[in-house]
C-alpha atoms as a PDB file:
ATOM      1  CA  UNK A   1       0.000   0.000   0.000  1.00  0.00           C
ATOM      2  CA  UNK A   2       3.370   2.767   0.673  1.00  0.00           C
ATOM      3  CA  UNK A   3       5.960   3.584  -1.289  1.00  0.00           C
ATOM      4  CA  UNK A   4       8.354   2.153   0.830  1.00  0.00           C
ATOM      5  CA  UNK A   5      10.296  -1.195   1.580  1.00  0.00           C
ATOM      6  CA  UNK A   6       8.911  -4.346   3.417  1.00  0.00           C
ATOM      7  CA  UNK A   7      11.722  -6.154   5.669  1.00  0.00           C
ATOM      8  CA  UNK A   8      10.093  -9.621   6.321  1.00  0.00           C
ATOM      9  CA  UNK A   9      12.432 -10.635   9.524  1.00  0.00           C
ATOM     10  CA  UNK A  10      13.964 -13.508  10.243  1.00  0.00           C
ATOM     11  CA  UNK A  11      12.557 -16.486  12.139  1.00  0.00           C
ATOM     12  CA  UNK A  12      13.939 -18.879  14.901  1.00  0.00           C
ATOM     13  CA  UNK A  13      12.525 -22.351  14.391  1.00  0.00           C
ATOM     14  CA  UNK A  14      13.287 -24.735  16.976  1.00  0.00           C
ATOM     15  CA  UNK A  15      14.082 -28.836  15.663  1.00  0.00           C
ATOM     16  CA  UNK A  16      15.180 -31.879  17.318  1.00  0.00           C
ATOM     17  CA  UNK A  17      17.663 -34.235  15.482  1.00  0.00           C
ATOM     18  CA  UNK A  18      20.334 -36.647  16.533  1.00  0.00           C
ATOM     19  CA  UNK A  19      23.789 -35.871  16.246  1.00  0.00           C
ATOM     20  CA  UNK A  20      25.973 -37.429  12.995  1.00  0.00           C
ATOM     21  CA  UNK A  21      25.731 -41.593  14.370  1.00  0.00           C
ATOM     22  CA  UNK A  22      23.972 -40.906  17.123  1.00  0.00           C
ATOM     23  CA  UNK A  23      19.973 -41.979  18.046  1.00  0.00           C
ATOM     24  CA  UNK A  24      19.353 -39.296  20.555  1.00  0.00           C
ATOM     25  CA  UNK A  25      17.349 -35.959  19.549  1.00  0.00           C
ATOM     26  CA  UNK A  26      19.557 -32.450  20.267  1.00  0.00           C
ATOM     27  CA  UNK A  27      17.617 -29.499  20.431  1.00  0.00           C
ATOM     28  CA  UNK A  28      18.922 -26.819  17.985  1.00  0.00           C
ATOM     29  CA  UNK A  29      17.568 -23.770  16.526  1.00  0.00           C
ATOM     30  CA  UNK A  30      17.441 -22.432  13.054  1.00  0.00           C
ATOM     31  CA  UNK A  31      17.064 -18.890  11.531  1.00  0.00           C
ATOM     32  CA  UNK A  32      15.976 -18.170   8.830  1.00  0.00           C
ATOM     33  CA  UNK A  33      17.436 -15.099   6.487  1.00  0.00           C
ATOM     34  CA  UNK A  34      15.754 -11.884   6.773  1.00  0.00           C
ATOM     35  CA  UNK A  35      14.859 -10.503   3.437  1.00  0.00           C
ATOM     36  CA  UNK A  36      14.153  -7.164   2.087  1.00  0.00           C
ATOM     37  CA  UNK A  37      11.021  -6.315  -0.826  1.00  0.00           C
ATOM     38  CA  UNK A  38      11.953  -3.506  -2.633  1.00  0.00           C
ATOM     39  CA  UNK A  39       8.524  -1.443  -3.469  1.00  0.00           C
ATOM     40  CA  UNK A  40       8.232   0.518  -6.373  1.00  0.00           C
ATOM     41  CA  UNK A  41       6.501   3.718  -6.800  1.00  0.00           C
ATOM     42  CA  UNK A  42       3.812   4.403  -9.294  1.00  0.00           C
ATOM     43  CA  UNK A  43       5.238   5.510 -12.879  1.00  0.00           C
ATOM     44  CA  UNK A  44       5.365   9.033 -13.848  1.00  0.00           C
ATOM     45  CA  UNK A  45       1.644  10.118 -15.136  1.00  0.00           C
ATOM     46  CA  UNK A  46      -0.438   7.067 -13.541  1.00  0.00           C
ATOM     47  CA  UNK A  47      -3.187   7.621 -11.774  1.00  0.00           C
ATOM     48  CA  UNK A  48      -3.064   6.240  -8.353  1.00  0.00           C
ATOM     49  CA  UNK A  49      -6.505   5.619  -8.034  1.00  0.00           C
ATOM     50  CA  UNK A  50      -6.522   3.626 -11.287  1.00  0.00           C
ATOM     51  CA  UNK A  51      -3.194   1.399 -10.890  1.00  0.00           C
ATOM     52  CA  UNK A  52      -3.502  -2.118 -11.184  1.00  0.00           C
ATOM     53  CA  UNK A  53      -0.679  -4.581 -10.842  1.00  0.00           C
ATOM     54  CA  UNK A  54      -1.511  -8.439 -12.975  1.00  0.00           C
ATOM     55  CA  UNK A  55       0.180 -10.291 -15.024  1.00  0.00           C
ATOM     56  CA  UNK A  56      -3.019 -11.009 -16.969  1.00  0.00           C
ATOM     57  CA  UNK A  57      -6.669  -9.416 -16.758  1.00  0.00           C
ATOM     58  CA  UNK A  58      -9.655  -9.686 -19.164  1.00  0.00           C
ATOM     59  CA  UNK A  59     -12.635  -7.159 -19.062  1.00  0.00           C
ATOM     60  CA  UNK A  60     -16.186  -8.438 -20.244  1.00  0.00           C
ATOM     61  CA  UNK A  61     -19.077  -5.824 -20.403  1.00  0.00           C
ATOM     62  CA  UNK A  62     -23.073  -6.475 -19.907  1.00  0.00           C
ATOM     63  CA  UNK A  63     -25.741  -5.060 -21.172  1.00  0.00           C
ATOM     64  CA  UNK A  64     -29.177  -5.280 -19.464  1.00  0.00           C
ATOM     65  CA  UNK A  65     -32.425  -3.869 -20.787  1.00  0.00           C
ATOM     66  CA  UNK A  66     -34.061  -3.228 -24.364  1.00  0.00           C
ATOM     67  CA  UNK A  67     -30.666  -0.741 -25.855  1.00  0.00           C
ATOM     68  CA  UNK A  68     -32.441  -0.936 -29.370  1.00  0.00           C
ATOM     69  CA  UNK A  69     -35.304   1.244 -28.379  1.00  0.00           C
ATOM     70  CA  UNK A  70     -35.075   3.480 -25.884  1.00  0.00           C
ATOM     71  CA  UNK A  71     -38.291   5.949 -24.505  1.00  0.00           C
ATOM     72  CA  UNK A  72     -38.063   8.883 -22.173  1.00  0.00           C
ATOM     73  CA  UNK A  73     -38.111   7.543 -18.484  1.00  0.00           C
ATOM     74  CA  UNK A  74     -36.502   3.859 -19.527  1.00  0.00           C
ATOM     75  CA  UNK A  75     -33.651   2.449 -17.614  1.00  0.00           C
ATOM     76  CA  UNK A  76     -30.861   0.188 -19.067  1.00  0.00           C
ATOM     77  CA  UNK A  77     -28.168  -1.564 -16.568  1.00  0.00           C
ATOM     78  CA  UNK A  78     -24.484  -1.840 -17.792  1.00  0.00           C
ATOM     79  CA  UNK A  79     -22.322  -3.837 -15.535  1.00  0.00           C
ATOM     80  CA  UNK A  80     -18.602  -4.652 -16.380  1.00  0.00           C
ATOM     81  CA  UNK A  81     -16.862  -7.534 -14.853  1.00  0.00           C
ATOM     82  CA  UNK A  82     -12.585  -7.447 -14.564  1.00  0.00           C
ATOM     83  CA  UNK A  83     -11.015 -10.914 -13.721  1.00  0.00           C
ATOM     84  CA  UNK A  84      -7.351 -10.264 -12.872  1.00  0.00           C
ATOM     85  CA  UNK A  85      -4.559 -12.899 -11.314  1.00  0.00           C
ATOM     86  CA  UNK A  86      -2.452 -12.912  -8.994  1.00  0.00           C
ATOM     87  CA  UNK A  87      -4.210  -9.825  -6.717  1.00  0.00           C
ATOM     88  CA  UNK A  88      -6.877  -9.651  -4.222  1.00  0.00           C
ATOM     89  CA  UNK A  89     -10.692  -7.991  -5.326  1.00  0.00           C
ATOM     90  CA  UNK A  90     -10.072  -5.411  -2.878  1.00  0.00           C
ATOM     91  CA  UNK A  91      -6.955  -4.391  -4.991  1.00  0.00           C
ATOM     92  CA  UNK A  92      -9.455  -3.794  -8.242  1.00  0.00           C
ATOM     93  CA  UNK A  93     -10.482   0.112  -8.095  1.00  0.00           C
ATOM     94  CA  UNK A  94     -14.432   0.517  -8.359  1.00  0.00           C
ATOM     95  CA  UNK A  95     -14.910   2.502 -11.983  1.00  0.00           C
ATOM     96  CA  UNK A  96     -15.561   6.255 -11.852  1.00  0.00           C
ATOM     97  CA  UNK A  97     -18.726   6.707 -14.421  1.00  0.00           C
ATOM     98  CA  UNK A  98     -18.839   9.686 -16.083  1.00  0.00           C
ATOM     99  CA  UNK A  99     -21.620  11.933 -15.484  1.00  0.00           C
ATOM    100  CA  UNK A 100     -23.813  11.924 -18.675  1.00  0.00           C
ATOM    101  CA  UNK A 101     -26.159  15.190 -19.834  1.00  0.00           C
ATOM    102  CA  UNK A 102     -29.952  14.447 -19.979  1.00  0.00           C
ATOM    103  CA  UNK A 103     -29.438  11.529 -17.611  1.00  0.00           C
ATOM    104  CA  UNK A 104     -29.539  10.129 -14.237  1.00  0.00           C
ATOM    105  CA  UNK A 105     -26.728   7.540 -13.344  1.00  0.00           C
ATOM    106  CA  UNK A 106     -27.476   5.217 -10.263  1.00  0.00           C
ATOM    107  CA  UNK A 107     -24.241   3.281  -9.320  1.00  0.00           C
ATOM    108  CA  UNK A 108     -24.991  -0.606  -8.225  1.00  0.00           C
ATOM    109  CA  UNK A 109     -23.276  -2.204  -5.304  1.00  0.00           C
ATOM    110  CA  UNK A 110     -20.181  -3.904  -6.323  1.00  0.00           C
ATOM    111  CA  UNK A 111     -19.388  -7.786  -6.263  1.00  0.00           C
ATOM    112  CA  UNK A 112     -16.403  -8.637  -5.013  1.00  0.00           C
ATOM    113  CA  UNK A 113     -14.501 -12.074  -4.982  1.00  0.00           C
ATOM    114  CA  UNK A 114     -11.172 -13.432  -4.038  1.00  0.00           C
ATOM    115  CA  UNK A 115     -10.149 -17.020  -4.906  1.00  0.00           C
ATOM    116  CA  UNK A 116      -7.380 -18.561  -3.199  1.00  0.00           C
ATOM    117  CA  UNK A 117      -5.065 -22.511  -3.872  1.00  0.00           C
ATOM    118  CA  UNK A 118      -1.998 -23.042  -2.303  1.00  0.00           C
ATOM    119  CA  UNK A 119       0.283 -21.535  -5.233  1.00  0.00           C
ATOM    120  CA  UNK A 120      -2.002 -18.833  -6.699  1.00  0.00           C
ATOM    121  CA  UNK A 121      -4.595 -16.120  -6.310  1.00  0.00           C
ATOM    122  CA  UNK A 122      -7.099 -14.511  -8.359  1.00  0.00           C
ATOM    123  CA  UNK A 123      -9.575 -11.930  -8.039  1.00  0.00           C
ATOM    124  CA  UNK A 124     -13.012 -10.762  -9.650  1.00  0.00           C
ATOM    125  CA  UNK A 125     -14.601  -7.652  -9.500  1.00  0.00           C
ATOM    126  CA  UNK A 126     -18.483  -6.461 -10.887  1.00  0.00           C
ATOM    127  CA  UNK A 127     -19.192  -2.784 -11.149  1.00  0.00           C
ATOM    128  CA  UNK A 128     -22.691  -1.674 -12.339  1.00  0.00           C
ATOM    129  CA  UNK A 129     -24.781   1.175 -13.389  1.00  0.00           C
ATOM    130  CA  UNK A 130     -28.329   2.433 -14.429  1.00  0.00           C
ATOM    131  CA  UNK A 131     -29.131   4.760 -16.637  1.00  0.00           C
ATOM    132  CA  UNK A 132     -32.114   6.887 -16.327  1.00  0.00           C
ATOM    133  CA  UNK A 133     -32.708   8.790 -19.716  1.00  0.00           C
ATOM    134  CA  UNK A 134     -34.799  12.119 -18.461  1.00  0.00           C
ATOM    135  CA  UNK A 135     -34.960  13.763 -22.437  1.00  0.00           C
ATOM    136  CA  UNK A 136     -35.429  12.742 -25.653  1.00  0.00           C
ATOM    137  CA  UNK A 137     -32.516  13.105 -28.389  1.00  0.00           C
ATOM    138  CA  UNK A 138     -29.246  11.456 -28.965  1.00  0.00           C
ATOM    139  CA  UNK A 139     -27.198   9.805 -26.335  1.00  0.00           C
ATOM    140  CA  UNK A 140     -23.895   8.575 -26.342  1.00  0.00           C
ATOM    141  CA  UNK A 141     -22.692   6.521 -23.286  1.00  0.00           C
ATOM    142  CA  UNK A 142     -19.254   6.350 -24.017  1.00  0.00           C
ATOM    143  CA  UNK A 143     -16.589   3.558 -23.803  1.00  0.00           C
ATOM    144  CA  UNK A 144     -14.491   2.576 -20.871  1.00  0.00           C
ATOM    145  CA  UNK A 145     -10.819   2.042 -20.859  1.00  0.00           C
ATOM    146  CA  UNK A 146      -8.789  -0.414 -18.079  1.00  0.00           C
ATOM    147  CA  UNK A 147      -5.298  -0.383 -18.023  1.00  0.00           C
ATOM    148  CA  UNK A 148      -2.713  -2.381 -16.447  1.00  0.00           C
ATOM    149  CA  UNK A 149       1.089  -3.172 -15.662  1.00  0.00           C
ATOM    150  CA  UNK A 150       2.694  -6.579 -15.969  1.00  0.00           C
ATOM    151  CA  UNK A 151       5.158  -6.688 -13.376  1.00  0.00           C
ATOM    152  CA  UNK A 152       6.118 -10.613 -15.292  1.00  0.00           C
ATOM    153  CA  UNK A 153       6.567  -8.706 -19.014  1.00  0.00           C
ATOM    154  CA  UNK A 154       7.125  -5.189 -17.661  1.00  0.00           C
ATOM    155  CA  UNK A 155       4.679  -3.257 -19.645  1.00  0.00           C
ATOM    156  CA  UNK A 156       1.301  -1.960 -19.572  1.00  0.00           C
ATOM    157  CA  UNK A 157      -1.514  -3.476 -21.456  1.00  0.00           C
ATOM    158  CA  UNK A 158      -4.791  -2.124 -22.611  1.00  0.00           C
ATOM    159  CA  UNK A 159      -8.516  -3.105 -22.920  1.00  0.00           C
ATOM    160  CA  UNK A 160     -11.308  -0.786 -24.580  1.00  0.00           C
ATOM    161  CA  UNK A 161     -15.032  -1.916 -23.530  1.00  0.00           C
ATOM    162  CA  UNK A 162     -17.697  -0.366 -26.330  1.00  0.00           C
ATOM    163  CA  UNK A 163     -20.204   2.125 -25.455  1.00  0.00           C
ATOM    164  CA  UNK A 164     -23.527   2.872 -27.274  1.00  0.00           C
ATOM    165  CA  UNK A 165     -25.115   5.502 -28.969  1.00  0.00           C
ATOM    166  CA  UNK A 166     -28.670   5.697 -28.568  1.00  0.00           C
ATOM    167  CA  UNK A 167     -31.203   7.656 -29.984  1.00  0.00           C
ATOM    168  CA  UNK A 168     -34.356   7.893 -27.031  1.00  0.00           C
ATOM    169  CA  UNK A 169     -37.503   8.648 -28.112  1.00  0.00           C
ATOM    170  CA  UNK A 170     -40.413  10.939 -26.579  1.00  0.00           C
ATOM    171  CA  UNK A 171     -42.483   9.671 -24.086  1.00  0.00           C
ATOM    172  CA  UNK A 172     -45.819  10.803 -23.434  1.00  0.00           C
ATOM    173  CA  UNK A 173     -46.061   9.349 -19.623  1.00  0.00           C
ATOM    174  CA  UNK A 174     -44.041  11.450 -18.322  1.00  0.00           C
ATOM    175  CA  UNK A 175     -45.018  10.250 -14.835  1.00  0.00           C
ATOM    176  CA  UNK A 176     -43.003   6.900 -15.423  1.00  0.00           C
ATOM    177  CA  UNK A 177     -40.168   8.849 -15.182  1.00  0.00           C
ATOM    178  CA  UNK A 178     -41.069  10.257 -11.650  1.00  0.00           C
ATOM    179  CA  UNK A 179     -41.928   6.648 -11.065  1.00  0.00           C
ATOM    180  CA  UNK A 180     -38.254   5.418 -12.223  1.00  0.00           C
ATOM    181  CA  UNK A 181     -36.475   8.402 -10.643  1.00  0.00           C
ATOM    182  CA  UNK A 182     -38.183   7.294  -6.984  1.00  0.00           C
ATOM    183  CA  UNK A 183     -37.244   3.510  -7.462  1.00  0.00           C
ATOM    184  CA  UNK A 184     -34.263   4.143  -8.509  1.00  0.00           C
ATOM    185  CA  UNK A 185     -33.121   6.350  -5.853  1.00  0.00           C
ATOM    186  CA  UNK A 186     -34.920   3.716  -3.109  1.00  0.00           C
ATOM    187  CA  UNK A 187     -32.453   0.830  -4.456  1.00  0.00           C
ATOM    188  CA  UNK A 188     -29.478   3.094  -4.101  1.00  0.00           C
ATOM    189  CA  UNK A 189     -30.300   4.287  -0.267  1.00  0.00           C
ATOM    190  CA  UNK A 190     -30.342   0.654   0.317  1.00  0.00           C
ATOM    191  CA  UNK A 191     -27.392  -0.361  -1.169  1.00  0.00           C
ATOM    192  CA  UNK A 192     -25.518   2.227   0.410  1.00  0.00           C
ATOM    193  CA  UNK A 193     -26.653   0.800   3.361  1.00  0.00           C
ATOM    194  CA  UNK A 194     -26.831  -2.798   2.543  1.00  0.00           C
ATOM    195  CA  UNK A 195     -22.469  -1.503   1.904  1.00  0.00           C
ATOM    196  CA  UNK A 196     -22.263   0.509   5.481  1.00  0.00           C
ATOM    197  CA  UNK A 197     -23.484  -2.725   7.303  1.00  0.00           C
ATOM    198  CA  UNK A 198     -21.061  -5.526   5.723  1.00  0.00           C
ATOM    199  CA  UNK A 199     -17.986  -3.186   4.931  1.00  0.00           C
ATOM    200  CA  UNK A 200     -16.763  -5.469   2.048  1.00  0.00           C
ATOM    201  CA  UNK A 201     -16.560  -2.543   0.128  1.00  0.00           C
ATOM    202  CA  UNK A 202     -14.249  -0.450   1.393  1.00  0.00           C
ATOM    203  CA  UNK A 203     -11.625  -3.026   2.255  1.00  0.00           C
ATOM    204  CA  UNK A 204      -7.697  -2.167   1.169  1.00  0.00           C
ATOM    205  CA  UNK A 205      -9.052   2.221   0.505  1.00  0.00           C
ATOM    206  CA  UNK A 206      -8.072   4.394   3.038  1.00  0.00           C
END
């Protein structure tokens, strides 16, 4: 989490073993070596809050909701799931979505998983959103870029997910979009709080 080195100190670990032709156990202690991890800082122009360290990651994007024809007041879901080795979930920064003109944006609790064998470790993370469209015209919700660094190749990698461009359409019931707006806003006070109570969020930010 710092800028600065990790000294992982020795150990005394206490055996019992004969002497060279003898039967009878001698006490003796071993040490091990202390060793020093020498922590890099972030390269010149990353963004902090961005930086993710894998040697492999792939990026698959979800659509939920009818995106071919859109009305005044309808919602579509977008979620976008990041599986990355060798790095815990927590590690994964949540996305920042843009805020969007003519349109409300209602951020979904996150899923968050961490699997763990005896010689490896992976992580997945889910991020979602809804969008609320509040006027009629043309809409672009844009595309999303997740970068990388390969600390095995030394070098970053990069991964564009699509956006859409959407054309929504007038809609005379205006009161469905009062409707949406106060759902909407319901599911996100809970989340929020549904996120206060079991903390899983906020794990590894300070």
């Amino acid at each position: 989490f710092e800028n600065q080195d990790i000294v992982i100190p020795s150990l005394n670990v206490t055996v019992e073993t004969p002497n060279e032709g003898d039967y009878k156990g001698v006490k003796r202690t071993l040490r091990t070596k202390e060793r020093i991890l020498k922590i890099r800082s972030f390269p010149p122009g990353v963004d902090p809050s961005t930086w993710i360290v894998t040697n492999s990651m792939t990026v698959n994007e979800q659509w939920l909701g009818n995106t071919k024809e859109i009305k005044v007041g309808d919602v579509i879901e977008r979620k976008i799931t990041r599986r990355a080795s060798g790095t815990l979930s927590e590690l994964l920064p949540p996305i920042q979505w843009d805020a969007i003109p003519n349109m409300s944006l209602y951020p979904s609790s996150s899923e968050l998983r961490t699997n763990k064998t005896k010689t490896a470790i992976s992580a997945i993370r889910t991020d979602g959103v809804r969008y609320l469209f509040e006027a009629e015209g043309e809409v672009i919700l844009p595309d999303m870029e997740f970068v990388w660094w390969s600390p095995y190749r030394k070098k970053f990698y990069k991964k564009t997910v699509k956006g859409l461009t959407v054309n929504v359409l007038p809609n005379p019931d205006l009161d469905m979009l009062k409707t949406a707006k106060a759902e909407l806003s319901s599911t996100l006070q809970e989340g929020e709080e549904q996120t206060e109570s079991e903390g899983f969020l906020i794990l590894g930010y300070t």
